[in-house]
Protein backbone atom coordinates (compact mmCIF):
# COMPACT_ATOMS: atom_id res chain seq x y z
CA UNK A 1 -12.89 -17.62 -22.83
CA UNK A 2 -14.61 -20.28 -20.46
CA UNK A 3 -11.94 -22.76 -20.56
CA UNK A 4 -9.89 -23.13 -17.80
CA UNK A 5 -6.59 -21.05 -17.85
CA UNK A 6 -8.11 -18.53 -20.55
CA UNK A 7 -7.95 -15.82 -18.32
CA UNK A 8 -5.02 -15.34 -16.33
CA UNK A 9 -4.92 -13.09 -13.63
CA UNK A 10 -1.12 -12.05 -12.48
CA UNK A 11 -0.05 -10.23 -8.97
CA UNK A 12 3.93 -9.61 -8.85
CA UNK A 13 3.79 -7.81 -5.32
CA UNK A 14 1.17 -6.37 -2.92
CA UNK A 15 3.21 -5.77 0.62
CA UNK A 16 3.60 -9.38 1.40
CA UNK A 17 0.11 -10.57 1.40
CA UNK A 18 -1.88 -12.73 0.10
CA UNK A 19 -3.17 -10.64 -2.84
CA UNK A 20 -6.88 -9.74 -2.39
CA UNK A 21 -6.65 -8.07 -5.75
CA UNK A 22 -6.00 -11.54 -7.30
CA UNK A 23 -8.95 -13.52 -5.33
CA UNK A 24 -11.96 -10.50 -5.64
CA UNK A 25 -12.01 -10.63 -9.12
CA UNK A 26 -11.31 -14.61 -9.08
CA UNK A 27 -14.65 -14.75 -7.31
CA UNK A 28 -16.72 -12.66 -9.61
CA UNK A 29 -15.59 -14.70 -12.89
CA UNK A 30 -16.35 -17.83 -11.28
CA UNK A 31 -19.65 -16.83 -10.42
CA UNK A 32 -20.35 -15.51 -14.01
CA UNK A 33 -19.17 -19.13 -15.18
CA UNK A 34 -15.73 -18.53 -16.04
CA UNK A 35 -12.37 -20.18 -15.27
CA UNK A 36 -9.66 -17.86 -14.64
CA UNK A 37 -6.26 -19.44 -13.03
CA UNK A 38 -4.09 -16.82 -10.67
CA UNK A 39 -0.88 -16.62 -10.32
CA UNK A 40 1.27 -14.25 -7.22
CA UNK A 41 4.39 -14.02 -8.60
CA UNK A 42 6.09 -12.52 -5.53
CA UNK A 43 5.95 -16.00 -4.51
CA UNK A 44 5.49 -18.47 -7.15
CA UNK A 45 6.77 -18.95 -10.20
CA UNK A 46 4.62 -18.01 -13.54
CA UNK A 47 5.15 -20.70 -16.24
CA UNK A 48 5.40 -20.75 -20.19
CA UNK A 49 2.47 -23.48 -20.38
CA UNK A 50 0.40 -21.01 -18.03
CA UNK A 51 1.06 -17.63 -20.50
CA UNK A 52 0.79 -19.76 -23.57
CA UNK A 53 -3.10 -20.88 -22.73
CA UNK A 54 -4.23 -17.49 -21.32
CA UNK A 55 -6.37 -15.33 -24.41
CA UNK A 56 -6.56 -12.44 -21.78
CA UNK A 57 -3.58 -11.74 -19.04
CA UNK A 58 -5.15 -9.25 -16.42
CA UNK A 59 -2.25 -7.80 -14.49
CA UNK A 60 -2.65 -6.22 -10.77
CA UNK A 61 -0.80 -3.01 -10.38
CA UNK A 62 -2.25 -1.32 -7.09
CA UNK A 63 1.28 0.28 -5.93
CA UNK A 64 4.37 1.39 -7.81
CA UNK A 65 6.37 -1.51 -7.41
CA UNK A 66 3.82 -3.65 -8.52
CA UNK A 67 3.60 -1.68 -11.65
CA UNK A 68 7.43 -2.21 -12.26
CA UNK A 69 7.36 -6.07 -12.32
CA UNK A 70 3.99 -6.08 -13.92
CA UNK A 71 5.54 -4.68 -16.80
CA UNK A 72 8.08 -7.10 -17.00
CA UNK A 73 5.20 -9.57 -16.72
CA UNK A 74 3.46 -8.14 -19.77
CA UNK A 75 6.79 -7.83 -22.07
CA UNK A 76 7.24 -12.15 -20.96
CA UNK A 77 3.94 -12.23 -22.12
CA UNK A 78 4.04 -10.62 -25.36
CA UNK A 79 7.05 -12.20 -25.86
CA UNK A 80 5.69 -16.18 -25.28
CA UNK A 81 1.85 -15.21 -26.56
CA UNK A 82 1.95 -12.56 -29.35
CA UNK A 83 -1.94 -13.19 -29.22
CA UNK A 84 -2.83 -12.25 -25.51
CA UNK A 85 -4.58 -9.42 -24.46
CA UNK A 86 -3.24 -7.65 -21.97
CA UNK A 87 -4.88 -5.92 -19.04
CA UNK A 88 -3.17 -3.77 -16.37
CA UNK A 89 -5.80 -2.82 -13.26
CA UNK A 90 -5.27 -1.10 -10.18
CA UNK A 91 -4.51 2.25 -8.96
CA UNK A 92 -1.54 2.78 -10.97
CA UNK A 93 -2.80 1.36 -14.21
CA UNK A 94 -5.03 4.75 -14.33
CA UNK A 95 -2.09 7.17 -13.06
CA UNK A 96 -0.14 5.67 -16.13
CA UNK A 97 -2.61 4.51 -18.68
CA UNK A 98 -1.05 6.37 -21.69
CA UNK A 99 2.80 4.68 -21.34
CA UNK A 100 0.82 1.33 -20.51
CA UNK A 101 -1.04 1.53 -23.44
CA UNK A 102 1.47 2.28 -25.72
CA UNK A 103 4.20 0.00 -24.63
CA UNK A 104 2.57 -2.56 -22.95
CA UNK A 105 -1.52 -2.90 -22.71
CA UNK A 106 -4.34 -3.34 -24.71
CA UNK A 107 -6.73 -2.04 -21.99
CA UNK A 108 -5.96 -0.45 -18.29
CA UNK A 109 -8.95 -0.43 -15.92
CA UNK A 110 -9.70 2.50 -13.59
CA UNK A 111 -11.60 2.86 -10.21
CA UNK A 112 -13.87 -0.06 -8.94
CA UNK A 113 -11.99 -2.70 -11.18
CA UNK A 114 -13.81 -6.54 -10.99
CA UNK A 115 -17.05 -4.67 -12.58
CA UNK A 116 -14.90 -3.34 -15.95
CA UNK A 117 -13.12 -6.21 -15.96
CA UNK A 118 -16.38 -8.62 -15.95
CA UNK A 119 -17.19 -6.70 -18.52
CA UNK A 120 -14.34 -6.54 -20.46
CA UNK A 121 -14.34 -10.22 -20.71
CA UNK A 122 -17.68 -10.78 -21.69
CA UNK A 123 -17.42 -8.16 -24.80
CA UNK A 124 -13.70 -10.09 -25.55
CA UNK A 125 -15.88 -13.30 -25.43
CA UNK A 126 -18.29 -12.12 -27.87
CA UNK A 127 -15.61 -10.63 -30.02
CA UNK A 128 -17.74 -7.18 -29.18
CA UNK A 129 -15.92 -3.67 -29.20
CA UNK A 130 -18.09 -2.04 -26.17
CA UNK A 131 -17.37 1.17 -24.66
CA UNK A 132 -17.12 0.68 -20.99
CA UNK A 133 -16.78 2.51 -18.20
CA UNK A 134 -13.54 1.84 -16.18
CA UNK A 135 -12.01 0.21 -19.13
CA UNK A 136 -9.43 2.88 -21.26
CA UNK A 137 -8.46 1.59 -24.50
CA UNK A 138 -6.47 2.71 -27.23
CA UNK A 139 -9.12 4.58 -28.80
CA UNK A 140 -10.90 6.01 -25.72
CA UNK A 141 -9.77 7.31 -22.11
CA UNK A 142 -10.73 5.79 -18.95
CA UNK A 143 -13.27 7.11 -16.98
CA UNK A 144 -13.27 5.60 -12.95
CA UNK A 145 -15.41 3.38 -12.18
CA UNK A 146 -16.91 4.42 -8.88
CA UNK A 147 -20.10 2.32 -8.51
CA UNK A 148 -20.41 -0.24 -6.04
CA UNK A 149 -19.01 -3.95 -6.61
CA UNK A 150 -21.75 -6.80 -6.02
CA UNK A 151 -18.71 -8.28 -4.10
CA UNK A 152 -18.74 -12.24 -3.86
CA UNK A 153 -16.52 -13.72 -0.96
CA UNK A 154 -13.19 -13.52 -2.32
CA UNK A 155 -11.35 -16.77 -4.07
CA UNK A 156 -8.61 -17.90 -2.32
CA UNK A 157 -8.21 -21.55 -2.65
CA UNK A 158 -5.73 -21.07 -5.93
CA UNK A 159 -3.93 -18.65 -4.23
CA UNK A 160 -0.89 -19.81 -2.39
CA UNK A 161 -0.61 -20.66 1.23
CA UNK A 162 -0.85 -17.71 3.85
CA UNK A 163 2.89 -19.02 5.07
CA UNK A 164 4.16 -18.07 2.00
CA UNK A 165 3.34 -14.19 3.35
CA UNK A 166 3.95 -11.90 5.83
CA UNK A 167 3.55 -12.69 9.44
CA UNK A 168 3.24 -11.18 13.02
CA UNK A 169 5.80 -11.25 15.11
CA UNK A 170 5.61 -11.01 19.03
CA UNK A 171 8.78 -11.55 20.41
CA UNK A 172 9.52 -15.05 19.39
CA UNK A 173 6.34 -16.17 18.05
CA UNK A 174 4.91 -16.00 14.64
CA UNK A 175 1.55 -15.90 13.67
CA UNK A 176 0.39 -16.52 10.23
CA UNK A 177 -1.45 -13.14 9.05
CA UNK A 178 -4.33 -12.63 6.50
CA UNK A 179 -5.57 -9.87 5.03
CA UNK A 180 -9.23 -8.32 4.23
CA UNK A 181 -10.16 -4.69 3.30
CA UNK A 182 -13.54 -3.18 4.85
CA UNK A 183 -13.55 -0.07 2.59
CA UNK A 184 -11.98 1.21 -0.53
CA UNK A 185 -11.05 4.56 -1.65
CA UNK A 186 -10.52 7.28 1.19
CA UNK A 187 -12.79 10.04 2.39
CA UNK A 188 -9.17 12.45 2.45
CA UNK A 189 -7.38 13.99 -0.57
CA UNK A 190 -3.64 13.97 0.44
CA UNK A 191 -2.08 15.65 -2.49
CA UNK A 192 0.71 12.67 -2.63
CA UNK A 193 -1.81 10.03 -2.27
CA UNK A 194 -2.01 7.66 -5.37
CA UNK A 195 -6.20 7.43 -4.50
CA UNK A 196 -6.63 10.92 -4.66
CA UNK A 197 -7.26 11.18 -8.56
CA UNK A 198 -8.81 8.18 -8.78
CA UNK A 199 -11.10 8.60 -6.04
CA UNK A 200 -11.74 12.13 -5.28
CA UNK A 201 -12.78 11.87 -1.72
CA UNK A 202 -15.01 8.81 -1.98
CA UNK A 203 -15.11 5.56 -0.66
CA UNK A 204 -17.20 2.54 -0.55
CA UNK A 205 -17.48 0.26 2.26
CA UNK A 206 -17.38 -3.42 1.80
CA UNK A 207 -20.27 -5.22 3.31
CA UNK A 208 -19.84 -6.58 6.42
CA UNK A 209 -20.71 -9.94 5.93
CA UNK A 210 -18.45 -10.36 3.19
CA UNK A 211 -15.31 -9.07 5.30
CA UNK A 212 -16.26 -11.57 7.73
CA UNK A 213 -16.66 -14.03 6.15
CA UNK A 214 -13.09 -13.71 3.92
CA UNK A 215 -11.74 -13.81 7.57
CA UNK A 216 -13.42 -17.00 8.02
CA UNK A 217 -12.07 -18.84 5.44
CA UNK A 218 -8.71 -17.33 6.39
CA UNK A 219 -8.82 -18.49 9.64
CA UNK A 220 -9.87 -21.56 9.09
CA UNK A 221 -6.49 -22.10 7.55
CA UNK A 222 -4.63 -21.39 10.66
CA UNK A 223 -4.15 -17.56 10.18
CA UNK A 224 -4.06 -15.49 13.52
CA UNK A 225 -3.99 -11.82 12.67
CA UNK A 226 -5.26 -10.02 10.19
CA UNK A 227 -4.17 -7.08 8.51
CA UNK A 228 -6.79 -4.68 7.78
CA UNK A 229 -5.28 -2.92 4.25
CA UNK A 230 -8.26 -0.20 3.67
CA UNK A 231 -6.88 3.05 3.39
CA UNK A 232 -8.10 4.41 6.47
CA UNK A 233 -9.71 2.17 8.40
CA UNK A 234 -12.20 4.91 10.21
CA UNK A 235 -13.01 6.52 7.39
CA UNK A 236 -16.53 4.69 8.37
CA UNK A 237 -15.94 4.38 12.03
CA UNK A 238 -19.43 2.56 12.61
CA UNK A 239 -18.78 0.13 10.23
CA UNK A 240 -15.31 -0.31 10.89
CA UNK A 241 -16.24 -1.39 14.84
CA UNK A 242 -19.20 -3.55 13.73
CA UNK A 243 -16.37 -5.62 11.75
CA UNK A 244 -13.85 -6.13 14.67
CA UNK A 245 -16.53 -6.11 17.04
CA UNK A 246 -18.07 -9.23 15.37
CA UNK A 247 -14.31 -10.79 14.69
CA UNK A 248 -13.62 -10.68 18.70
CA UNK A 249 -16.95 -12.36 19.20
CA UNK A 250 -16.31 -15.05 17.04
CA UNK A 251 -12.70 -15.50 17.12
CA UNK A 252 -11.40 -13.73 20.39
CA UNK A 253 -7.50 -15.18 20.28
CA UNK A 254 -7.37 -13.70 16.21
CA UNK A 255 -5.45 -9.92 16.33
CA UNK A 256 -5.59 -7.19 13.95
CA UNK A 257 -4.17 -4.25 12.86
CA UNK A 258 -4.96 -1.14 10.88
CA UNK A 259 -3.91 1.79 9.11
CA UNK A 260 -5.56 4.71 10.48
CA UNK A 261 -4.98 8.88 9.73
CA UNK A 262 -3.36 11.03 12.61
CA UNK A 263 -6.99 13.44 12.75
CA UNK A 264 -8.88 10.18 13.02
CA UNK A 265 -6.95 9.19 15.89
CA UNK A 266 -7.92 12.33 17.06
CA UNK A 267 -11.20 12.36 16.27
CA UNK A 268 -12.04 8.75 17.20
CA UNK A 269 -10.12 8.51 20.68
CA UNK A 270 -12.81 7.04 22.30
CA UNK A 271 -12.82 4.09 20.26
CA UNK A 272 -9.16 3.06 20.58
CA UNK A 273 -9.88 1.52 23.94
CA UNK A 274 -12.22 -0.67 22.42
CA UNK A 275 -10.26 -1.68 20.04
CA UNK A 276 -7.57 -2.74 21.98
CA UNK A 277 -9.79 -4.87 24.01
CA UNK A 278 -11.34 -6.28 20.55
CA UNK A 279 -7.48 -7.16 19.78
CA UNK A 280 -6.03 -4.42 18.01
CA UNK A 281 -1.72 -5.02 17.65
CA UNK A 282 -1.00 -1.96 16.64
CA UNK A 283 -1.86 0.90 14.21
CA UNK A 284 0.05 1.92 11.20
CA UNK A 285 -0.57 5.90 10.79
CA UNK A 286 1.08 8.06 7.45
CA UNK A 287 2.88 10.63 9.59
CA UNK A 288 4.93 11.67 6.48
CA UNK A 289 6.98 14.19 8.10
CA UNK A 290 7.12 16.69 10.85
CA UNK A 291 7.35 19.84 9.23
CA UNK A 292 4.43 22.25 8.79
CA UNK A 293 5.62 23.17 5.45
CA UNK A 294 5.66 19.84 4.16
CA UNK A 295 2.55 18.19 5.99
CA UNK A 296 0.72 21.75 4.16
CA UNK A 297 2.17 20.49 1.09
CA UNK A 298 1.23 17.20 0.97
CA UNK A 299 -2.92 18.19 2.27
CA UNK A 300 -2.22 15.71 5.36
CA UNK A 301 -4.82 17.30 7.43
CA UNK A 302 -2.58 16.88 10.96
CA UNK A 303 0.27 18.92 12.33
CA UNK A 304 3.74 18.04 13.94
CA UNK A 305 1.82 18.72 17.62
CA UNK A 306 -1.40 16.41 16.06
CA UNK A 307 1.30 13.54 15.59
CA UNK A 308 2.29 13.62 19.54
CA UNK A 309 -0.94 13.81 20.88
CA UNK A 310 -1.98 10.90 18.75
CA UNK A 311 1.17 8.79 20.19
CA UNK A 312 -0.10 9.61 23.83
CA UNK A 313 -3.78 9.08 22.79
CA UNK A 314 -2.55 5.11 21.42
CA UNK A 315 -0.24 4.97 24.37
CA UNK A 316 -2.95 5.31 26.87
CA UNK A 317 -5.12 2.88 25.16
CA UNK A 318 -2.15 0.54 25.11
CA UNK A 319 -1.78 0.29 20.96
CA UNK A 320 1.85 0.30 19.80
CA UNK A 321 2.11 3.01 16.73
CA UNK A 322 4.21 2.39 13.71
CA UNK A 323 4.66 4.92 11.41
CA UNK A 324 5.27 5.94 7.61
CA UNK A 325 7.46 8.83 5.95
CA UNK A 326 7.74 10.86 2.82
CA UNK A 327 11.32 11.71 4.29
CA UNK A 328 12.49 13.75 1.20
CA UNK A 329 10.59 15.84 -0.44
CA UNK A 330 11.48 19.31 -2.42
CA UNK A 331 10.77 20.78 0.84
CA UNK A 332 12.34 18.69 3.51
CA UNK A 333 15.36 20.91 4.96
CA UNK A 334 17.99 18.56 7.15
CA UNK A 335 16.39 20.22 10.48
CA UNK A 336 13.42 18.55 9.06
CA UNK A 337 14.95 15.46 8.39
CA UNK A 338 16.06 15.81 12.06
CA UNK A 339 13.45 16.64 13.77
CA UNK A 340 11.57 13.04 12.48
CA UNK A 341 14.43 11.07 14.06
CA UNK A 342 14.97 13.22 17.03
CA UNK A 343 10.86 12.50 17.99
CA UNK A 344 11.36 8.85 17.37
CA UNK A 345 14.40 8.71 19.52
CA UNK A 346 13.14 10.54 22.59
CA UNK A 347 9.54 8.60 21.70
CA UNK A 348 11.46 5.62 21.94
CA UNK A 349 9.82 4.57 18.38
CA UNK A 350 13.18 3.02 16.93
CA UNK A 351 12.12 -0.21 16.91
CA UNK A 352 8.49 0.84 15.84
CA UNK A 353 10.41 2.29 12.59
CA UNK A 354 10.54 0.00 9.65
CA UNK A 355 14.45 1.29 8.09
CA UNK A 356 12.98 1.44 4.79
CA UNK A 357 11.01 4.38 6.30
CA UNK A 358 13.85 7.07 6.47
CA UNK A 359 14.05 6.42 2.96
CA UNK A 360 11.35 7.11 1.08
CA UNK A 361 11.32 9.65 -1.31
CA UNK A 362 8.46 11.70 -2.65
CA UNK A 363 6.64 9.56 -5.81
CA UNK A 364 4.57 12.19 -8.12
CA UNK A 365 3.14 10.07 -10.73
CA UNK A 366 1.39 10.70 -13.66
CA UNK A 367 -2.36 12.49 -12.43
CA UNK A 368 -1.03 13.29 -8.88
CA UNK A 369 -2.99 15.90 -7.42
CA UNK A 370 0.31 17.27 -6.40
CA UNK A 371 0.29 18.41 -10.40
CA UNK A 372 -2.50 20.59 -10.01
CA UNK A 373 -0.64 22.82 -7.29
CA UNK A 374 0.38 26.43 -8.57
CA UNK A 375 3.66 26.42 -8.22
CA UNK A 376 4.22 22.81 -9.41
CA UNK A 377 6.61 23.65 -11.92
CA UNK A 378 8.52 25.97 -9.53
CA UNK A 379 10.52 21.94 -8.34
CA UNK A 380 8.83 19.45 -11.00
CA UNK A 381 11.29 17.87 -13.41
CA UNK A 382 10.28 15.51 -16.35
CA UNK A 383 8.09 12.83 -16.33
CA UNK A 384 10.29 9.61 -16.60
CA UNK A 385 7.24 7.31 -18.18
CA UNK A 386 9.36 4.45 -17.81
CA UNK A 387 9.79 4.70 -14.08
CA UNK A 388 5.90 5.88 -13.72
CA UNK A 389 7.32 9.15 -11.95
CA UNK A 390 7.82 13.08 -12.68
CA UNK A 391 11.84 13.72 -11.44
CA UNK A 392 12.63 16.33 -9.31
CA UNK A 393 15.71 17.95 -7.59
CA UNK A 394 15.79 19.49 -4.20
CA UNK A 395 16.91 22.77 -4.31
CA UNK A 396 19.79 22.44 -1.87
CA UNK A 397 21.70 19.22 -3.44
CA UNK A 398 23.10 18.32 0.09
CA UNK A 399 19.88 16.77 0.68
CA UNK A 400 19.53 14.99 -2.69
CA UNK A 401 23.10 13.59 -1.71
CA UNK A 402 21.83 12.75 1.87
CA UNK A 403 19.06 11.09 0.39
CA UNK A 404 21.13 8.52 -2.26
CA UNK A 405 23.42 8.11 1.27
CA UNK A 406 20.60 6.97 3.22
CA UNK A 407 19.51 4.64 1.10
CA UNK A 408 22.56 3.04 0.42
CA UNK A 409 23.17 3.07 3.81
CA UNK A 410 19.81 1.24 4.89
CA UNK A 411 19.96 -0.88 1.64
CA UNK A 412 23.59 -2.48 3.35
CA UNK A 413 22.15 -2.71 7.08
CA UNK A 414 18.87 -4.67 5.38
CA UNK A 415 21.16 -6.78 3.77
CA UNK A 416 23.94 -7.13 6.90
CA UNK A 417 20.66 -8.01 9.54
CA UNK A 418 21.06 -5.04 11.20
CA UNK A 419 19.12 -4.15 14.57
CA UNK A 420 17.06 -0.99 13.97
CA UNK A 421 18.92 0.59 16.46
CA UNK A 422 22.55 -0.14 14.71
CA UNK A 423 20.86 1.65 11.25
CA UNK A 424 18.90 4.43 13.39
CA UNK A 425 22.12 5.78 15.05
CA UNK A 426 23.98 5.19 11.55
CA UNK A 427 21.35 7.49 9.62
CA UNK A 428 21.78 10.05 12.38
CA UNK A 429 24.88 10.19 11.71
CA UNK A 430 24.75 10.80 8.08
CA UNK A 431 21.25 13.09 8.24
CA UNK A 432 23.89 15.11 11.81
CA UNK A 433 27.24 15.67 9.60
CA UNK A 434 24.62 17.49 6.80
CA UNK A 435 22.79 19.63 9.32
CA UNK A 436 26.28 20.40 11.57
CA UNK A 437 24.82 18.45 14.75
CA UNK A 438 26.12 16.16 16.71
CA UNK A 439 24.94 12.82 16.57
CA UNK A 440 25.70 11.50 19.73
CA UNK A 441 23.59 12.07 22.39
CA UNK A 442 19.96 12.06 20.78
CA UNK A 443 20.74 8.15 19.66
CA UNK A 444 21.69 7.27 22.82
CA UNK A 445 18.73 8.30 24.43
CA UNK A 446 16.73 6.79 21.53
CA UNK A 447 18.31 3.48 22.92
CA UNK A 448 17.82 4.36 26.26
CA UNK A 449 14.29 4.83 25.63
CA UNK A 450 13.57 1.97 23.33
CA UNK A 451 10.38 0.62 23.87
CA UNK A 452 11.34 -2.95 22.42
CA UNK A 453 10.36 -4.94 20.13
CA UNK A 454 6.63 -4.97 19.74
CA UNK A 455 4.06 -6.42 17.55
CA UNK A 456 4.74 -5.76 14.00
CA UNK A 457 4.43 -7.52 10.54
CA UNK A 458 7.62 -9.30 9.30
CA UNK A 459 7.65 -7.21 5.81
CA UNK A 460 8.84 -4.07 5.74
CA UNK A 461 6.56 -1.58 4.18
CA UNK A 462 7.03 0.40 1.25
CA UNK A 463 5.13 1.83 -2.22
């Protein structure tokens, strides 16, 4: 298992970075005196030779879409080495550890994964059978793994270039863009959230001089911005300011952003300033909707009035907001649907929209806290194992049909190069003729009040 190549770690998508997933555990099995090789195959290709020499494939599957082409990974792979064992780790290897295991794995890993996987390599190596924690097999369920990772500075030399990724974009100019996460896990429990059942509430912070000193390396390649991908970047505010705080210092023309929660905007105000000044681009923040119903539904801890008083409170520190939807769900009504595009069209926020947004359709995987909710079966369907989701129907099918329009709809404008405003005023017009409103005079004053084009990462981002 030492031999170069005889583990192979595989990443098929992680939002158009360079995945960290791939070069955290890359560091740990060098330092225990192994050899893995990575491949991201977003980007690069993944070769017969590569699967042939690999006695254990370890595939990253921390979102949904990942887990789609990481099954098509392990089916190659099965295919090309009958022999392999296959891993799947990452937040939706847990959610869907029973279909994994009987189609596609031998082993998922749950929680904290470069531990369990250490691990899991070691007892492979000494042909040993161990129990361990994090690790679910076919004869035992996976328990998280929530203890702290001795991290090592991730391994990123194998991994390709960061101009094979996502970049910034300010007007004209590109920047290349890393990425670095300064916690995992989240201290919230949004009943949607694919952490939730993993996590419970918890997170762990990576230490400070090991997010640093990723960015280092990173920078040293020519990358300009990085993209901060913890969950919530204040859930440990201290330690979150220490980081960019020490970044400015030591790189004051490199840029950031970060995703951040509506009530921590709230709560942290007086450290948005700051972090403007320390370089801050923008903030990404899960708005999800603007209903009350639905934001009850989904636990997300703000209300419709919490999301404008967070816009001013970014506006007056002079951060550009960009936001994220759950823009159907079984309780989104088409005022709902709306009401979301009316407040980014009078908040001039259509450029600050990513298309993809208006969209995105509630995901209830297997273990979603949403499952635990009393009336659950009141809207869930069946669980569709192959897609890693339960179906449901919205009880008025005009919205079901508005949803399959709007995606076709923003599918054709992706494809066409569209202008955000061309597919804003389009979708109003589709989400108008549903509701009986007219369509007219809310997106012209959404491009009257366009704030432009401003900072934002060249991939769009979805699940």
């Amino acid at each position: 298992m030492r031999a170069p190549g005889e583990i192979l770690l595989v990443s098929c998508y992680e939002l158009g970075h360079q995945p960290l997933s791939l070069a955290s555990p890359l560091a740990l099995l060098a330092r225990a005196g192994y050899a893995p090789e990575a491949v991201d195959t977003s980007v690069e290709p993944l070769d017969d030779n590569t699967i042939a020499r690999a006695r254990l494939v370890a595939i990253a599957v921390p979102m949904h879409t990942a887990l789609r082409l990481g099954t098509q990974v392990a089916e190659r792979v099965r295919a090309r080495n009958a022999a392999a064992y296959i891993v799947f780790y990452g937040l939706y290897a847990a959610l869907n550890a029973d279909y994994l295991l009987r189609r596609h794995a031998d082993a998922v890993i749950a929680g904290e994964y470069e531990t369990p996987l250490l691990r899991l390599v070691e007892a492979l190596a000494a042909d040993r059978h161990d129990v361990i924690v994090g690790v679910g097999t076919h004869d035992h369920r996976a328990v998280p793994a929530l203890e702290r990772v001795p991290f090592a500075v991730p391994a990123r030399a194998q991994l390709p270039q960061a101009s094979h990724y996502a970049r910034l974009r300010v007007g004209d100019r590109l920047a290349l863009t890393g990425y670095v996460e300064a916690t995992r896990g989240c201290l919230h429990t949004c009943a949607h959230c694919p952490i939730t059942p993993i996590y419970h509430g918890r997170f762990f912070a990576v230490p400070r001089e090991i997010v640093l000193a990723d960015i280092r390396q990173q920078v040293a390649v020519g990358v300009e911005h990085i993209t901060f991908g913890d969950p919530d970047f204040l859930n440990g505010p201290t330690h979150a300011l220490r980081i960019v705080r020490a970044l400015h210092s030591e790189f004051p023309w490199v840029t950031f952003d970060a995703t951040i929660k509506i009530e921590h905007i709230l709560e942290h105000r007086r450290f948005l300033t700051e972090m403007r000044a320390l370089g801050c681009a923008f903030v990404l923040s899960a708005v999800e909707s603007l209903s009350a119903t639905v934001l009850a539904r989904l636990r997300k801890g703000h209300t419709p009035a919490d999301v404008a008083e967070a816009l001013a409170i970014l506006d007056a520190a002079g951060i550009p907001l960009r936001i994220s939807l759950v823009a159907f769900t079984p309780w989104t009504t088409p005022g709902d649907y709306l009401e979301v595009l009316d407040f980014i069209a009078a908040h001039g926020l259509i450029e600050q929209v990513d298309p993809v947004q208006y969209t995105i359709r509630l995901l209830v995987p297997p273990g979603s806290a949403m499952l635990d909710e009393p009336d659950t079966r009141e809207w869930l369907g069946a669980l569709d194992e192959a897609a890693f989701t339960y179906r449901w129907a919205h009880p008025d099918p005009a919205m079901d049909q508005l949803y399959h329009g709007i995606q076709a709809l923003v599918e054709a404008h992706t494809r066409a190069g569209e202008m955000p405003v061309a597919t804003f005023a389009a979708v109003y017009a589709q989400a108008a003729q549903v509701a009986g409103r007219d369509p007219l005079s809310v997106a012209s004053a959404g491009q009257h009040a366009s704030r432009g084009s401003l900072p934002h990462l060249t991939e769009s981002w979805f699940c």
